[in-house]
C-alpha atoms as a PDB file:
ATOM      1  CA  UNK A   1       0.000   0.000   0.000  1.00  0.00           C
ATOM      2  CA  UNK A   2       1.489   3.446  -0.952  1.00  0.00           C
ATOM      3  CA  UNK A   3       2.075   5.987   1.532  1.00  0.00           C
ATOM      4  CA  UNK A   4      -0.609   8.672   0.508  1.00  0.00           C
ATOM      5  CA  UNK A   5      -3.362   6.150  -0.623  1.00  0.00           C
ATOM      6  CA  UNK A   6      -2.738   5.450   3.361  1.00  0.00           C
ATOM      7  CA  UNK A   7      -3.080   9.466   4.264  1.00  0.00           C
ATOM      8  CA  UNK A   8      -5.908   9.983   1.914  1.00  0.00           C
ATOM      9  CA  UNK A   9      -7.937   7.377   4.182  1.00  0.00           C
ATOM     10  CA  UNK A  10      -7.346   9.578   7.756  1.00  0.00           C
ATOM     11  CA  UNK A  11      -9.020  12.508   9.182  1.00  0.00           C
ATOM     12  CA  UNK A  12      -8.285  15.838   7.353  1.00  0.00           C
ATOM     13  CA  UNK A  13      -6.356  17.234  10.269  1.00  0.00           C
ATOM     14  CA  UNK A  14      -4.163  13.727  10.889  1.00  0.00           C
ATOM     15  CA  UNK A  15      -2.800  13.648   7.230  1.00  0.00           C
ATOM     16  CA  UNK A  16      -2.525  17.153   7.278  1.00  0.00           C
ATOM     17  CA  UNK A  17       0.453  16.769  10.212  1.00  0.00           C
ATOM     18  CA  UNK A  18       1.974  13.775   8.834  1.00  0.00           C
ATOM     19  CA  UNK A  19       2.192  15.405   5.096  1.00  0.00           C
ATOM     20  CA  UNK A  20       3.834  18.638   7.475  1.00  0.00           C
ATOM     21  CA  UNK A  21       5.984  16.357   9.008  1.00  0.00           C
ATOM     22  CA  UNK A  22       7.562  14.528   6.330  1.00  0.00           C
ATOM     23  CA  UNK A  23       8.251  17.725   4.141  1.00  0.00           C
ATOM     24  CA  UNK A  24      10.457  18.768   7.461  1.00  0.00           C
ATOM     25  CA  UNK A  25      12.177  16.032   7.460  1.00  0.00           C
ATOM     26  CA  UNK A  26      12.674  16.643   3.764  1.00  0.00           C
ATOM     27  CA  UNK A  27      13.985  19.888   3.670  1.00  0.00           C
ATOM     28  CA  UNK A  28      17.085  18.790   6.295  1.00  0.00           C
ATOM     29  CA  UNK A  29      19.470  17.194   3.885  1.00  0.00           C
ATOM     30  CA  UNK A  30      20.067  15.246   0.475  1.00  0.00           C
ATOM     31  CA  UNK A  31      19.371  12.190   2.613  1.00  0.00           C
ATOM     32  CA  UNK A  32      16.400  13.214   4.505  1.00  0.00           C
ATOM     33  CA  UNK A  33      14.867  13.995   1.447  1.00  0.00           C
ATOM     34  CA  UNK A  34      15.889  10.509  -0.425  1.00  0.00           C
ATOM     35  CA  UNK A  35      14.638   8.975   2.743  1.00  0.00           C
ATOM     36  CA  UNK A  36      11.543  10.507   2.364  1.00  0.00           C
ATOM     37  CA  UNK A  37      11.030   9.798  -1.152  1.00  0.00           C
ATOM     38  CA  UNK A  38      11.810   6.239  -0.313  1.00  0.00           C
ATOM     39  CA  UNK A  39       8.210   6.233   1.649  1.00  0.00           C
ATOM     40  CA  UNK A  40       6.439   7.873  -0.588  1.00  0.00           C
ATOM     41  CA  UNK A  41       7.841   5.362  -3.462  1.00  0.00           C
ATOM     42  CA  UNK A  42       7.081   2.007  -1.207  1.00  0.00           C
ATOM     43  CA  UNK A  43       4.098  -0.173  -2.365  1.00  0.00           C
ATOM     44  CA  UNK A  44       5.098  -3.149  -0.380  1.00  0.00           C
ATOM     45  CA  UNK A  45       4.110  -2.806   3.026  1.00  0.00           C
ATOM     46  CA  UNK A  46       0.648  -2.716   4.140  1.00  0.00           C
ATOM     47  CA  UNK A  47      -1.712  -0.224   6.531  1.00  0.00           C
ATOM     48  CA  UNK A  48       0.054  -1.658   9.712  1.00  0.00           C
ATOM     49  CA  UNK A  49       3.509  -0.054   8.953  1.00  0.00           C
ATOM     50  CA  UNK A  50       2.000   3.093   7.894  1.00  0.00           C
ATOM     51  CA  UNK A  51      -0.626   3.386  10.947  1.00  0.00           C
ATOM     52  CA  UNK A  52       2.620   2.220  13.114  1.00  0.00           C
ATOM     53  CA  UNK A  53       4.875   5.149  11.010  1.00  0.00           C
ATOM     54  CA  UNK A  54       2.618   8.015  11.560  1.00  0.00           C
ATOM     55  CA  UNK A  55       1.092   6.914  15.205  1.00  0.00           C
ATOM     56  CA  UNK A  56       5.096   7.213  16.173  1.00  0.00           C
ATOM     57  CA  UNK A  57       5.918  10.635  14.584  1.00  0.00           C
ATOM     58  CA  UNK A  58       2.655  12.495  15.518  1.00  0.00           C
ATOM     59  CA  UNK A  59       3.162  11.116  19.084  1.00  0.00           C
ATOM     60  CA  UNK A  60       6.925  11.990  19.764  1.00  0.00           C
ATOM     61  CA  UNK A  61       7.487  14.417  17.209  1.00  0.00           C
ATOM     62  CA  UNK A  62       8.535  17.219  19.595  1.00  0.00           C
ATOM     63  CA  UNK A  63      10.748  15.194  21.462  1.00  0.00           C
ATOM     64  CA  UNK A  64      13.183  14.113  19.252  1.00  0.00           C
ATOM     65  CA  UNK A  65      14.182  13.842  15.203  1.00  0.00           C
ATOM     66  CA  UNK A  66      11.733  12.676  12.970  1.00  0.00           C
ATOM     67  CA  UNK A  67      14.308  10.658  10.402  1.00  0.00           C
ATOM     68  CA  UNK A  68      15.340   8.897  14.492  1.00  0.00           C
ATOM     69  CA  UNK A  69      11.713   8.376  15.013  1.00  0.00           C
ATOM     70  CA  UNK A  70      11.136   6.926  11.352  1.00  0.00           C
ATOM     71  CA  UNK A  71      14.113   4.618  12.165  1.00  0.00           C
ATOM     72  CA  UNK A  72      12.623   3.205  15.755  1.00  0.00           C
ATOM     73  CA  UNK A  73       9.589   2.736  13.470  1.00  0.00           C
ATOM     74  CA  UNK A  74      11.603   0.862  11.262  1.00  0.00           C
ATOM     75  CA  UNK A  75      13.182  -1.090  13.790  1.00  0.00           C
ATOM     76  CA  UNK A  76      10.110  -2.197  15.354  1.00  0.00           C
ATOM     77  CA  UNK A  77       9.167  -3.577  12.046  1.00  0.00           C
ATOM     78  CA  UNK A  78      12.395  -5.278  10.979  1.00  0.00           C
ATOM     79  CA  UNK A  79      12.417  -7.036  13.907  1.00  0.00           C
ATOM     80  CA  UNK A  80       9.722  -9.665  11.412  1.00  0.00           C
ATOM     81  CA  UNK A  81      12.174 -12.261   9.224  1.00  0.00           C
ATOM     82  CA  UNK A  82      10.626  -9.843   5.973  1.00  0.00           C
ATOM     83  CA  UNK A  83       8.017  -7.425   5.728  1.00  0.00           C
ATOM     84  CA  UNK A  84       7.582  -7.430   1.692  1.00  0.00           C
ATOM     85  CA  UNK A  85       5.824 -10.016  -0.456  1.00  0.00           C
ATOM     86  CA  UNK A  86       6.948 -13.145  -0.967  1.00  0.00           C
ATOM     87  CA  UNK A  87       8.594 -13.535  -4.347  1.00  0.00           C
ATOM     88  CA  UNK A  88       6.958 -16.638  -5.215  1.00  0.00           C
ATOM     89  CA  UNK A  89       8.065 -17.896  -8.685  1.00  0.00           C
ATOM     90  CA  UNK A  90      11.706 -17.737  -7.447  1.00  0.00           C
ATOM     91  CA  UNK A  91      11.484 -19.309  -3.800  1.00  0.00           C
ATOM     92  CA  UNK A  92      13.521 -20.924  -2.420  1.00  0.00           C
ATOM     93  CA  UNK A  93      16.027 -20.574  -4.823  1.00  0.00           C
ATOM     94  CA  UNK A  94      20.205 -19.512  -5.121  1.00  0.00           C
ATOM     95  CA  UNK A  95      21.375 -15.883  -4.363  1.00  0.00           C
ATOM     96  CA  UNK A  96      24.425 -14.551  -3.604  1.00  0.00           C
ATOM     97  CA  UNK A  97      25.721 -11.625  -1.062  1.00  0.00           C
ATOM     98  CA  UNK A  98      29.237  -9.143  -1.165  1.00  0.00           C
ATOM     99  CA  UNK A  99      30.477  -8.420   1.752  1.00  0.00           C
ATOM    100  CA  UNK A 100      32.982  -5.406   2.596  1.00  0.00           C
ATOM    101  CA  UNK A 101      36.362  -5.502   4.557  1.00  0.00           C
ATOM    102  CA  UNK A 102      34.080  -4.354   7.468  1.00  0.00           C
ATOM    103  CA  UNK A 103      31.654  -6.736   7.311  1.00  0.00           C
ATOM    104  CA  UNK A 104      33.988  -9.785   6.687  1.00  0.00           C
ATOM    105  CA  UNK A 105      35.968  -8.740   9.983  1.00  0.00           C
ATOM    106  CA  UNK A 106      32.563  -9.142  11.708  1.00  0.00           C
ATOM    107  CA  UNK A 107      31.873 -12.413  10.344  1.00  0.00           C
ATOM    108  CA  UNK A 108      35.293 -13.443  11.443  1.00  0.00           C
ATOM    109  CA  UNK A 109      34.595 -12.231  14.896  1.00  0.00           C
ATOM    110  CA  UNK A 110      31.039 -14.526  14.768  1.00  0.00           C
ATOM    111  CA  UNK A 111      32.576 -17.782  13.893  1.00  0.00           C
ATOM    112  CA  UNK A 112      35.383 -17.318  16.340  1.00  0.00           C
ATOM    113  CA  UNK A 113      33.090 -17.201  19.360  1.00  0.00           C
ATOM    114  CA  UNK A 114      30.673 -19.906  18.080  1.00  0.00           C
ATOM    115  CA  UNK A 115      34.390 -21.381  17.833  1.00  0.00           C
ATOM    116  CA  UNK A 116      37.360 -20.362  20.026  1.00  0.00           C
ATOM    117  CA  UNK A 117      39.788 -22.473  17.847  1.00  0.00           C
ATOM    118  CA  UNK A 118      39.110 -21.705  14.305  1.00  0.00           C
ATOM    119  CA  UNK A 119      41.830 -18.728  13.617  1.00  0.00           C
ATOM    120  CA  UNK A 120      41.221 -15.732  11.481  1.00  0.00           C
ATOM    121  CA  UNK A 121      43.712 -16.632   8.559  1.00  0.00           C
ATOM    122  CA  UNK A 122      41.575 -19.768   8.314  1.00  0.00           C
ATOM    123  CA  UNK A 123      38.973 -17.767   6.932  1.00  0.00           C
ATOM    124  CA  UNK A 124      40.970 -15.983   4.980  1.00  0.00           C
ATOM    125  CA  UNK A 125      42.168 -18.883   3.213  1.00  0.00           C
ATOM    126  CA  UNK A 126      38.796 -19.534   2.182  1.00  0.00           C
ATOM    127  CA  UNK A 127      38.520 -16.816   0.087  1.00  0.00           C
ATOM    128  CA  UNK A 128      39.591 -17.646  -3.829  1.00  0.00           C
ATOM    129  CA  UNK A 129      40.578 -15.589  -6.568  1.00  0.00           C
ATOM    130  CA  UNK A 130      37.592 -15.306  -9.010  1.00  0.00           C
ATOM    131  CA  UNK A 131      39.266 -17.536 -11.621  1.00  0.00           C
ATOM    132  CA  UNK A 132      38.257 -20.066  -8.998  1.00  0.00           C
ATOM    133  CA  UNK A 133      34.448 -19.190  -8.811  1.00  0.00           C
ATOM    134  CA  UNK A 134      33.468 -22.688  -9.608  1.00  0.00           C
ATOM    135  CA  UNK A 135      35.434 -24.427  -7.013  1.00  0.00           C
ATOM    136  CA  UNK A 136      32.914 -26.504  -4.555  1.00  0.00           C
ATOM    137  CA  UNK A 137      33.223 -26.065  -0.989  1.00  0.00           C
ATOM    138  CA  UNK A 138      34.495 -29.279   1.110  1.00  0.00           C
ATOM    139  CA  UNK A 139      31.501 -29.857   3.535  1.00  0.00           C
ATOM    140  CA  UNK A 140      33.509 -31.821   5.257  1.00  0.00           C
ATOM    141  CA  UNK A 141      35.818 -29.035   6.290  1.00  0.00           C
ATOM    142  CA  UNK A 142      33.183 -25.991   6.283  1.00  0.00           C
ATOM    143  CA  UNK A 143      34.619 -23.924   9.029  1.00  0.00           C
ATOM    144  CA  UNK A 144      31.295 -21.350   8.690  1.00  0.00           C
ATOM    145  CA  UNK A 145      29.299 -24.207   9.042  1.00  0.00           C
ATOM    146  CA  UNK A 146      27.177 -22.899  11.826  1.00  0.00           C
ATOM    147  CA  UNK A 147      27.829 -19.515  11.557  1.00  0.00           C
ATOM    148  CA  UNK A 148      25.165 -17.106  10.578  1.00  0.00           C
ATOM    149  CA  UNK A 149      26.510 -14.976   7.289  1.00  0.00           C
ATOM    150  CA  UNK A 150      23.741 -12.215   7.994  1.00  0.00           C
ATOM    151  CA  UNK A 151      22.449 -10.279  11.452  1.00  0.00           C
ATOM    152  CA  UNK A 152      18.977  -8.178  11.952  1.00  0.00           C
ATOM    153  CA  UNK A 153      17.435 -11.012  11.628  1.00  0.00           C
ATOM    154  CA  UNK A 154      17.427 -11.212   7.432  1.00  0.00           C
ATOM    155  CA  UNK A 155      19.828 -10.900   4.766  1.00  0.00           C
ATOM    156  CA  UNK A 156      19.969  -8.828   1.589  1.00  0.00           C
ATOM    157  CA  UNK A 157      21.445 -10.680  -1.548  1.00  0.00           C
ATOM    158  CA  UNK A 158      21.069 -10.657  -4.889  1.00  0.00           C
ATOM    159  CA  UNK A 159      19.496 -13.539  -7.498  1.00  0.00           C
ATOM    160  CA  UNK A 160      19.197 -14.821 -10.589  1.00  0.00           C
ATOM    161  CA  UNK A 161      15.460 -13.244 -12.012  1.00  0.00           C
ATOM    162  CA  UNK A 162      15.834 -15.121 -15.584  1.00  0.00           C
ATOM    163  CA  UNK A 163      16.113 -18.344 -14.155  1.00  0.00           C
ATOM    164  CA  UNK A 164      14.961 -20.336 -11.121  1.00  0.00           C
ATOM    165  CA  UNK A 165      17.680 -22.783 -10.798  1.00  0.00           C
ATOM    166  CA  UNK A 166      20.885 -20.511 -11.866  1.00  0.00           C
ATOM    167  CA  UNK A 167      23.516 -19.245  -9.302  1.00  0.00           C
ATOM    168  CA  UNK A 168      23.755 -15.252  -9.632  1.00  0.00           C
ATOM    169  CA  UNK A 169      26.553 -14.287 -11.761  1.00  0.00           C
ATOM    170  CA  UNK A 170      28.024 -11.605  -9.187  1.00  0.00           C
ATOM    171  CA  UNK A 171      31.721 -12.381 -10.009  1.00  0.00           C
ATOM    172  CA  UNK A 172      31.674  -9.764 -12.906  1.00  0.00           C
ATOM    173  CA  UNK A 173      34.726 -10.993 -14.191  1.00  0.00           C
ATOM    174  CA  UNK A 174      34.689  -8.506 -17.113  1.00  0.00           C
ATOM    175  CA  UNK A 175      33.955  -5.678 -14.685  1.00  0.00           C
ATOM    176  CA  UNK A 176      36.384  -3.882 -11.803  1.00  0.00           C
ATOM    177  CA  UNK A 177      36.014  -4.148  -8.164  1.00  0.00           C
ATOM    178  CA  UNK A 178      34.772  -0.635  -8.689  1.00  0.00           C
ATOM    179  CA  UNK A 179      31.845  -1.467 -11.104  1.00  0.00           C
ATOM    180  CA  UNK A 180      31.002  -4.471  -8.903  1.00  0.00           C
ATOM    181  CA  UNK A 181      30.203  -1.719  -5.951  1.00  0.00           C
ATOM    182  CA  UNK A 182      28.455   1.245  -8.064  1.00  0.00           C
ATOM    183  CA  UNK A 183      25.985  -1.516  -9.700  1.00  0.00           C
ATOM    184  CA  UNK A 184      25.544  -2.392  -5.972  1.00  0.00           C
ATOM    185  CA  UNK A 185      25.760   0.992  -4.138  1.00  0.00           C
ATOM    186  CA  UNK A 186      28.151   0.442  -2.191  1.00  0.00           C
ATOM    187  CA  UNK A 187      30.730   2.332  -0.408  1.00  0.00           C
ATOM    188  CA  UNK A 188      34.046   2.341  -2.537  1.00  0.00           C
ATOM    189  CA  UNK A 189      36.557   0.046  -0.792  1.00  0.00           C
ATOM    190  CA  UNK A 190      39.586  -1.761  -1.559  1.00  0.00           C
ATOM    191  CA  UNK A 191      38.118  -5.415  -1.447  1.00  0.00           C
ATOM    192  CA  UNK A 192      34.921  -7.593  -1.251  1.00  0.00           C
ATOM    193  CA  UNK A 193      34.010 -10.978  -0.820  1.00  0.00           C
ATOM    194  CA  UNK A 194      31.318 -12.788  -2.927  1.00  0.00           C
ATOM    195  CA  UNK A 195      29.564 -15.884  -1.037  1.00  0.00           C
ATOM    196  CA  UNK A 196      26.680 -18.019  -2.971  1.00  0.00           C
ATOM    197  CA  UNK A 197      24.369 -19.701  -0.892  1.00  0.00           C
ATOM    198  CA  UNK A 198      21.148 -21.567  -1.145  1.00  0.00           C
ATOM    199  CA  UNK A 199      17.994 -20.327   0.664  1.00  0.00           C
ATOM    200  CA  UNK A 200      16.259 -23.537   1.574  1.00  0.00           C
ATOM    201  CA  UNK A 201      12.585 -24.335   2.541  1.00  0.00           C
ATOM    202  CA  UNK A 202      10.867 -23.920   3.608  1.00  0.00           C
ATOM    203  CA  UNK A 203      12.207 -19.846   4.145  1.00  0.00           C
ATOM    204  CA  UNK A 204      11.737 -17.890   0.874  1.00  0.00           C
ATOM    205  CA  UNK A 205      12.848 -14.333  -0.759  1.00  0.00           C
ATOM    206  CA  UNK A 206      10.461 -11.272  -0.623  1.00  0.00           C
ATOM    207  CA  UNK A 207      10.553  -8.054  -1.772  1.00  0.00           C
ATOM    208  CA  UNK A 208      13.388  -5.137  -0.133  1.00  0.00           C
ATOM    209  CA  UNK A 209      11.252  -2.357   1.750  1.00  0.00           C
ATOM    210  CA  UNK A 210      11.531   0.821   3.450  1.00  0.00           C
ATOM    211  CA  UNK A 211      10.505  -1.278   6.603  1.00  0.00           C
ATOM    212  CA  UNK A 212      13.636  -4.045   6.127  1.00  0.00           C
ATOM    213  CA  UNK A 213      15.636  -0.931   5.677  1.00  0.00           C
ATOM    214  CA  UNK A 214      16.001  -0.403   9.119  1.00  0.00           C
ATOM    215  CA  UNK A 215      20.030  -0.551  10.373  1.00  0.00           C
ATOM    216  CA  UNK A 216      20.916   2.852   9.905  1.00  0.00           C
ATOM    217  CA  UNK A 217      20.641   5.582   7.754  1.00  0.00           C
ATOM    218  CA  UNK A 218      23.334   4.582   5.015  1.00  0.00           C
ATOM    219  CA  UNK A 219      20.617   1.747   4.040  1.00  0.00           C
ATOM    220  CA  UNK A 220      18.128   4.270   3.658  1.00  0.00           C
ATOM    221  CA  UNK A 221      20.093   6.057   1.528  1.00  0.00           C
ATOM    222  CA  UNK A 222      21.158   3.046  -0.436  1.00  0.00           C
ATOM    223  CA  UNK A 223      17.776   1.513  -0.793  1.00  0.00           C
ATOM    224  CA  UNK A 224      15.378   1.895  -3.614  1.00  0.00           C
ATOM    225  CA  UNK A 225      11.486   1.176  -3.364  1.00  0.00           C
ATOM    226  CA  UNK A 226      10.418  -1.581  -6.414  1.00  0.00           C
ATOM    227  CA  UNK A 227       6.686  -0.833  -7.801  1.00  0.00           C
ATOM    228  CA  UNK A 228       4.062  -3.620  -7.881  1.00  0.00           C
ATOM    229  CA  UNK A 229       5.031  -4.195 -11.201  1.00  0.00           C
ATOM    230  CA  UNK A 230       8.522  -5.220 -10.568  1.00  0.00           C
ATOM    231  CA  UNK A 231       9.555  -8.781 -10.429  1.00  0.00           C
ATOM    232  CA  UNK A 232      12.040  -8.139  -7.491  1.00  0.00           C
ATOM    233  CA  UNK A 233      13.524  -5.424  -5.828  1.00  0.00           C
ATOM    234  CA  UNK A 234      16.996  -3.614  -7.219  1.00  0.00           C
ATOM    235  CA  UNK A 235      20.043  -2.053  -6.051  1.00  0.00           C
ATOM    236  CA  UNK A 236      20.305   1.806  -6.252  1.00  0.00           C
ATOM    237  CA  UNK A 237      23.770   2.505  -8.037  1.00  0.00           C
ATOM    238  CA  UNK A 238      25.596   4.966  -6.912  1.00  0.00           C
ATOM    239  CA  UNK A 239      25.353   8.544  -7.134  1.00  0.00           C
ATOM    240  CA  UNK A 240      28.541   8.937  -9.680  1.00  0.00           C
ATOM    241  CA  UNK A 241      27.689   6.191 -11.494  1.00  0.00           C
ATOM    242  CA  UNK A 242      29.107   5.980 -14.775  1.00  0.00           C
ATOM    243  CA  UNK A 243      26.150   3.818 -16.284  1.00  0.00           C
ATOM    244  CA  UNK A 244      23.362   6.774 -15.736  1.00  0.00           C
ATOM    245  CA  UNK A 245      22.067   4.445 -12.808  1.00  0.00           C
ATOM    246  CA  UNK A 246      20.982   1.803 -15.285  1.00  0.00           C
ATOM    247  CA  UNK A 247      23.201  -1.092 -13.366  1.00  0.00           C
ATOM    248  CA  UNK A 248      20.848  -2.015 -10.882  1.00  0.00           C
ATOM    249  CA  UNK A 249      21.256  -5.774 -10.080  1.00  0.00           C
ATOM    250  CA  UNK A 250      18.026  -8.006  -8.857  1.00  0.00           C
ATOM    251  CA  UNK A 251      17.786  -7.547  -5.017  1.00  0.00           C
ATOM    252  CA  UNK A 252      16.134  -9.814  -2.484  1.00  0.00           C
ATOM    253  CA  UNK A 253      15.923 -10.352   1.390  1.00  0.00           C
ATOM    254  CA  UNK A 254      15.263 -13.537   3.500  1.00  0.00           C
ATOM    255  CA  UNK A 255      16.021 -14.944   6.354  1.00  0.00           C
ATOM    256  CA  UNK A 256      19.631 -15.924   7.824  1.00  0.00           C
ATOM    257  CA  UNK A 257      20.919 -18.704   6.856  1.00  0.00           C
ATOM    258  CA  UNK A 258      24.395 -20.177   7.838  1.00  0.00           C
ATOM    259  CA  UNK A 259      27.676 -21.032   6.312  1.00  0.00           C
ATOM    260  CA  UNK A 260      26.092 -24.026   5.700  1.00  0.00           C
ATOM    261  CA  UNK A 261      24.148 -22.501   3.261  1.00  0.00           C
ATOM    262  CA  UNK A 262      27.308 -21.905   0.948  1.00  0.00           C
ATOM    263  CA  UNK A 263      26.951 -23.766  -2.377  1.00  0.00           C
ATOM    264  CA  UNK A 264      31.189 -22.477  -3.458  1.00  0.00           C
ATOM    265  CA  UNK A 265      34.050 -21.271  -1.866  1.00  0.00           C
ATOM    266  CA  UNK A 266      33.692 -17.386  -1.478  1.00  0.00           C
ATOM    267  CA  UNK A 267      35.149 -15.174  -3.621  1.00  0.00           C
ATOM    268  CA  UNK A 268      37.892 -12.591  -3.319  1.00  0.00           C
ATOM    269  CA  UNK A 269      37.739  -8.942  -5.466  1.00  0.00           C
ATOM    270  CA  UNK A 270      40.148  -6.919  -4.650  1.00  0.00           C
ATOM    271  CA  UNK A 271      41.528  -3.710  -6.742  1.00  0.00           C
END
């Protein structure tokens, strides 16, 4: 349900706040506005989230920001395994996630106390150089085995949307490390790491929204609302991007699953 077909269904004096309310959080910064033109865009949740949204800012809109009470909102909401539609014709299926320098230092740190001996360089070792991609991981000697690859309860990956039993092609072997992150919207960063997993039953992929959006602002200003007549979400590029923002690659979320999950050794990209 879109934002204003929401507001056009309140009292007069109601929607006339929350329309005030979100053109102040508008006018703060480029990302205030984005973030607000992220809820106008959404068609994925329903009434709940947007009764929940405007309950929240009305009510403790003089005590604090409203893009901080948006994200408590959003919080509340993501606390659900997914809050879009399921995305039927392609459940369960393959997808495949990047993760940063960051991100793969927390990872390390979450195997390491669900297992005191594995070592850091251990996981490094995992990662192969892309010419490599194809390589099977030993299940025998899966040191992520139990580890969960995502937190906040869900993941965000990417997919295949042309076929329902193809691994995502996220290598981009004809394309640089710094291709790989504008088609993504990333941050620019001197490596990533590309793991492929399998989403098993019976948990499923769903449409991205503003409502799964909910770890901080950078996500917000990284995510883009997909219309009802999308097949699945997609990846804002960035801002600079050489492409004229046409790289977008097919977006999902799900659940967490573990390195159990992994269907090839991961990946590294590096500059």
């Amino acid at each position: 349900m879109k934002f204003d077909d929401y507001l056009a269904s309140l009292d007069e004096n109601i929607r006339d706040q929350a329309n005030a309310l979100v053109e102040r959080v508008s006018e703060a910064s480029p990302s205030h506005e984005r973030l607000c033109d992220n809820i106008r865009a959404e068609s994925h949740v329903d009434e709940s989230f947007w009764k929940e949204l405007i309950d929240r800012t009305i009510k403790f809109a003089p005590d604090g920001a409203i893009d901080d009470i948006v994200l408590e909102c959003q919080r509340f909401f993501g606390a659900n395994p997914c809050c879009g539609e399921p995305i039927k014709k392609h459940s369960p299926c393959y997808v495949g996630r990047l993760f940063s320098k960051h991100r793969l230092s927390t990872l390390h740190s979450r195997a390491e106390a669900l297992n005191p001996r594995i070592a850091r360089d251990e996981i490094e070792a995992m990662l192969l150089p892309p010419k490599f991609a194809d390589l099977p991981i030993d299940e025998d000697d899966n040191i992520l085995d139990e580890t969960p690859l995502g937190s906040h309860g869900k993941m965000w990956s990417t997919f295949d949307d042309t076929d329902d039993g193809a691994e995502p092609q996220i290598q981009h072997a004809n394309k640089s490390l710094k291709d790989v992150q504008c088609c993504f919207g990333l941050p620019y960063c001197d490596e990533l790491s590309i793991f492929l997993e399998y989403v098993p039953p019976p948990s499923g992929i769903f449409f991205p929204t503003i409502a799964d959006a909910y770890a901080g602002p950078y996500l917000n200003d990284a995510f883009k609302p997909s219309s009802k007549k999308d097949s699945c979400g997609r990846t804002r590029p960035n801002d600079d991007c050489p492409h004229n923002g046409d790289c977008g690659v097919p977006e999902v979320v799900h659940a967490v699953v573990t390195g159990s999950a992994l269907t090839k050794r991961p990946v590294g990209l590096k500059k």
